[in-house]
Protein backbone atom coordinates (compact mmCIF):
# COMPACT_ATOMS: atom_id res chain seq x y z
CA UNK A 1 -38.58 17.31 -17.42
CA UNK A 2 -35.67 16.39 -14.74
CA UNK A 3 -35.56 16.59 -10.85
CA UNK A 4 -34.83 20.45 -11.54
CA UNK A 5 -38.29 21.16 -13.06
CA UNK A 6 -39.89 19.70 -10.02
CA UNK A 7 -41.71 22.91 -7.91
CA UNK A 8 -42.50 22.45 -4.30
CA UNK A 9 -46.24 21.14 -5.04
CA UNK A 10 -44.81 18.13 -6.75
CA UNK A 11 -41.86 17.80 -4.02
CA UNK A 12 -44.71 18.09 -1.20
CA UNK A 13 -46.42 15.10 -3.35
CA UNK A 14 -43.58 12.94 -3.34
CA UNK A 15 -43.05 13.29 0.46
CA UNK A 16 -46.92 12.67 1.28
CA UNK A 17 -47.81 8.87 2.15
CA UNK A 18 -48.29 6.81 -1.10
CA UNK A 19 -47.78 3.42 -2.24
CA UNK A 20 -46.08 3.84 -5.86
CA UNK A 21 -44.86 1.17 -8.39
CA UNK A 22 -41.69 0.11 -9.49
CA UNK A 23 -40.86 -1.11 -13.08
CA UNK A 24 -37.97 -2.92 -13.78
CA UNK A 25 -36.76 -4.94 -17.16
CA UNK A 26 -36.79 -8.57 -16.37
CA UNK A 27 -34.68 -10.65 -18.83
CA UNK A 28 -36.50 -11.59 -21.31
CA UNK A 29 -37.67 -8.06 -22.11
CA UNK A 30 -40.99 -7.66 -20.00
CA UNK A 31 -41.79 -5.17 -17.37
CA UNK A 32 -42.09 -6.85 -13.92
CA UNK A 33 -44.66 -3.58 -12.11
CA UNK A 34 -44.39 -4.29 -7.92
CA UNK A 35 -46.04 -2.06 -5.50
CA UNK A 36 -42.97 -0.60 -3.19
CA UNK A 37 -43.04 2.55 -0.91
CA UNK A 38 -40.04 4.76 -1.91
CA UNK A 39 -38.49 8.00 -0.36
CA UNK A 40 -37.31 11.11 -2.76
CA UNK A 41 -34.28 12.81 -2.26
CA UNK A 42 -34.62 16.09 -3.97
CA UNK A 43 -31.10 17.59 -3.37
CA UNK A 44 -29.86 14.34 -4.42
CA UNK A 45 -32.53 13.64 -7.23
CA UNK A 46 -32.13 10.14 -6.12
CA UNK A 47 -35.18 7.63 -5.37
CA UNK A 48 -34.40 5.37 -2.44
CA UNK A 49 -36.47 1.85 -1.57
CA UNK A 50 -35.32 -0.48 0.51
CA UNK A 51 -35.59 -4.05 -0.08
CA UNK A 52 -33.88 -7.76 0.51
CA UNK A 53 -31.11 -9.14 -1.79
CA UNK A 54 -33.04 -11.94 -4.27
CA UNK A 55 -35.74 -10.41 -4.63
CA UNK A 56 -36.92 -10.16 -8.35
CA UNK A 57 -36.61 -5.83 -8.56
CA UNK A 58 -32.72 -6.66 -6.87
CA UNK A 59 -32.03 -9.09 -9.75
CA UNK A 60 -33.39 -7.00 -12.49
CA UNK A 61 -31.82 -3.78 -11.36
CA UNK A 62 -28.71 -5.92 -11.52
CA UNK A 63 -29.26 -6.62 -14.84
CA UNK A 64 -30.30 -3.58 -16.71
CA UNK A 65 -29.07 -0.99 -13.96
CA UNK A 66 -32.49 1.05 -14.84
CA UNK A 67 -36.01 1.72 -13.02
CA UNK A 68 -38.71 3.75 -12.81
CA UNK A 69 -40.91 4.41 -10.16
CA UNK A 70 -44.55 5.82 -10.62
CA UNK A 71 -46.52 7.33 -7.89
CA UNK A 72 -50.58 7.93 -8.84
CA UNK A 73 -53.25 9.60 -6.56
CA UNK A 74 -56.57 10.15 -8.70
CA UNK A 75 -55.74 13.00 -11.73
CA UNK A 76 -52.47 13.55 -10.15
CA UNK A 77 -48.90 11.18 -10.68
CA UNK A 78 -45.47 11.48 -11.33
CA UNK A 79 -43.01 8.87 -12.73
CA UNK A 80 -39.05 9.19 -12.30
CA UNK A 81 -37.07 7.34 -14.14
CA UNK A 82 -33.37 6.65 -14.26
CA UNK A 83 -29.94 4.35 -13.61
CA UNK A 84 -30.55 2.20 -10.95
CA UNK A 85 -28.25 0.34 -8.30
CA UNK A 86 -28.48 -1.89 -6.07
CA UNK A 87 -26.45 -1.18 -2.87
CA UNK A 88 -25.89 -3.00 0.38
CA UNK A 89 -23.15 -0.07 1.65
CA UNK A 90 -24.59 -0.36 5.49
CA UNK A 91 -24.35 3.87 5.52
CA UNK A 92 -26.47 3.79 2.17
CA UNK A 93 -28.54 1.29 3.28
CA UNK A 94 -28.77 3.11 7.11
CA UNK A 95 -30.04 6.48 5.36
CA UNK A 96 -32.55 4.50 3.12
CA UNK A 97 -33.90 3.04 6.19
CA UNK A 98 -33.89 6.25 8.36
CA UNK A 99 -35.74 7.64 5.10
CA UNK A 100 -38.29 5.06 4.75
CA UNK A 101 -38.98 4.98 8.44
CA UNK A 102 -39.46 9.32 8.34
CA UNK A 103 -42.00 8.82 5.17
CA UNK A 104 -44.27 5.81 6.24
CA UNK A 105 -42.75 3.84 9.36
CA UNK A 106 -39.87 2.07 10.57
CA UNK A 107 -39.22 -1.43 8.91
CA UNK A 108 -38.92 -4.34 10.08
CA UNK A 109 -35.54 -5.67 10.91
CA UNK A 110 -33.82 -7.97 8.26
CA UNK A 111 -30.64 -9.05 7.64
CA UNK A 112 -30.37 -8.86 4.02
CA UNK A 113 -31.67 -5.76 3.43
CA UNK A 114 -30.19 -4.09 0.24
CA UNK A 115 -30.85 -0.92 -1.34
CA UNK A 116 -32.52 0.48 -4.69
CA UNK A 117 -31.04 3.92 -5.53
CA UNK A 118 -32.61 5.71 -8.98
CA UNK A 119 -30.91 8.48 -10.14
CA UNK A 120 -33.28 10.23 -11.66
CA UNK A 121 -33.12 11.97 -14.92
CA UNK A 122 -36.72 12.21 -16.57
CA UNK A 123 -39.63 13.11 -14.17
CA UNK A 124 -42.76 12.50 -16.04
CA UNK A 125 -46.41 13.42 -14.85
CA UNK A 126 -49.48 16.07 -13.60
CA UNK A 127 -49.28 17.53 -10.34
């Protein structure tokens, strides 16, 4: 499936609070899974998390400029998968924030926050 198969009950589940996951490809091959709390764009079909520059996911994304993130709730999940990037644009970065902040709560401050942005491409799942 892609972002366009998505109907509004899997749409209202990626806008509900959840913790999800987020696999990246660390260097030797290996999936490195962290817990992250993401925001879905649907009219841009693009996965926002914010983060801080270092950080494992920032170097990884980096490197194989691909991610997936998987949200679960009992029987139902979805995982969306696509090119990644890492951005530190401040207006990027400012929506990600204003995002994140809308979904769960605002962040704490931090001066080398960065960006995560999946395009996504393949939507996976049971909703």
């Amino acid at each position: 499936m892609t972002p366009n198969d998505l109907d509004d009950a899997a749409t209202a589940f990626l806008t509900d609070r959840h913790i999800a996951t987020l696999t990246t490809l660390r260097g030797d091959g290996f999936p490195h899974v962290v817990a992250i709390a993401f925001t879905w764009d649907a009219d841009a079909g693009l996965v926002r998390i914010i983060t801080r520059e270092g950080s494992a996911k920032v170097r990884n994304v980096r490197r194989s400029a691909r991610g997936a993130v998987a949200q679960v709730d009992g029987p139902r999940w979805l995982s969306l998968e696509g090119p990644a990037e890492v951005t530190d644009d401040p207006v990027r970065v400012a929506e990600a924030v204003r995002r994140y902040g809308e979904r769960y709560q605002p962040p704490r401050e931090a001066t080398d926050r960065v960006a995560i942005e999946i395009t996504v491409e393949r939507v996976l799942g049971n909703w």
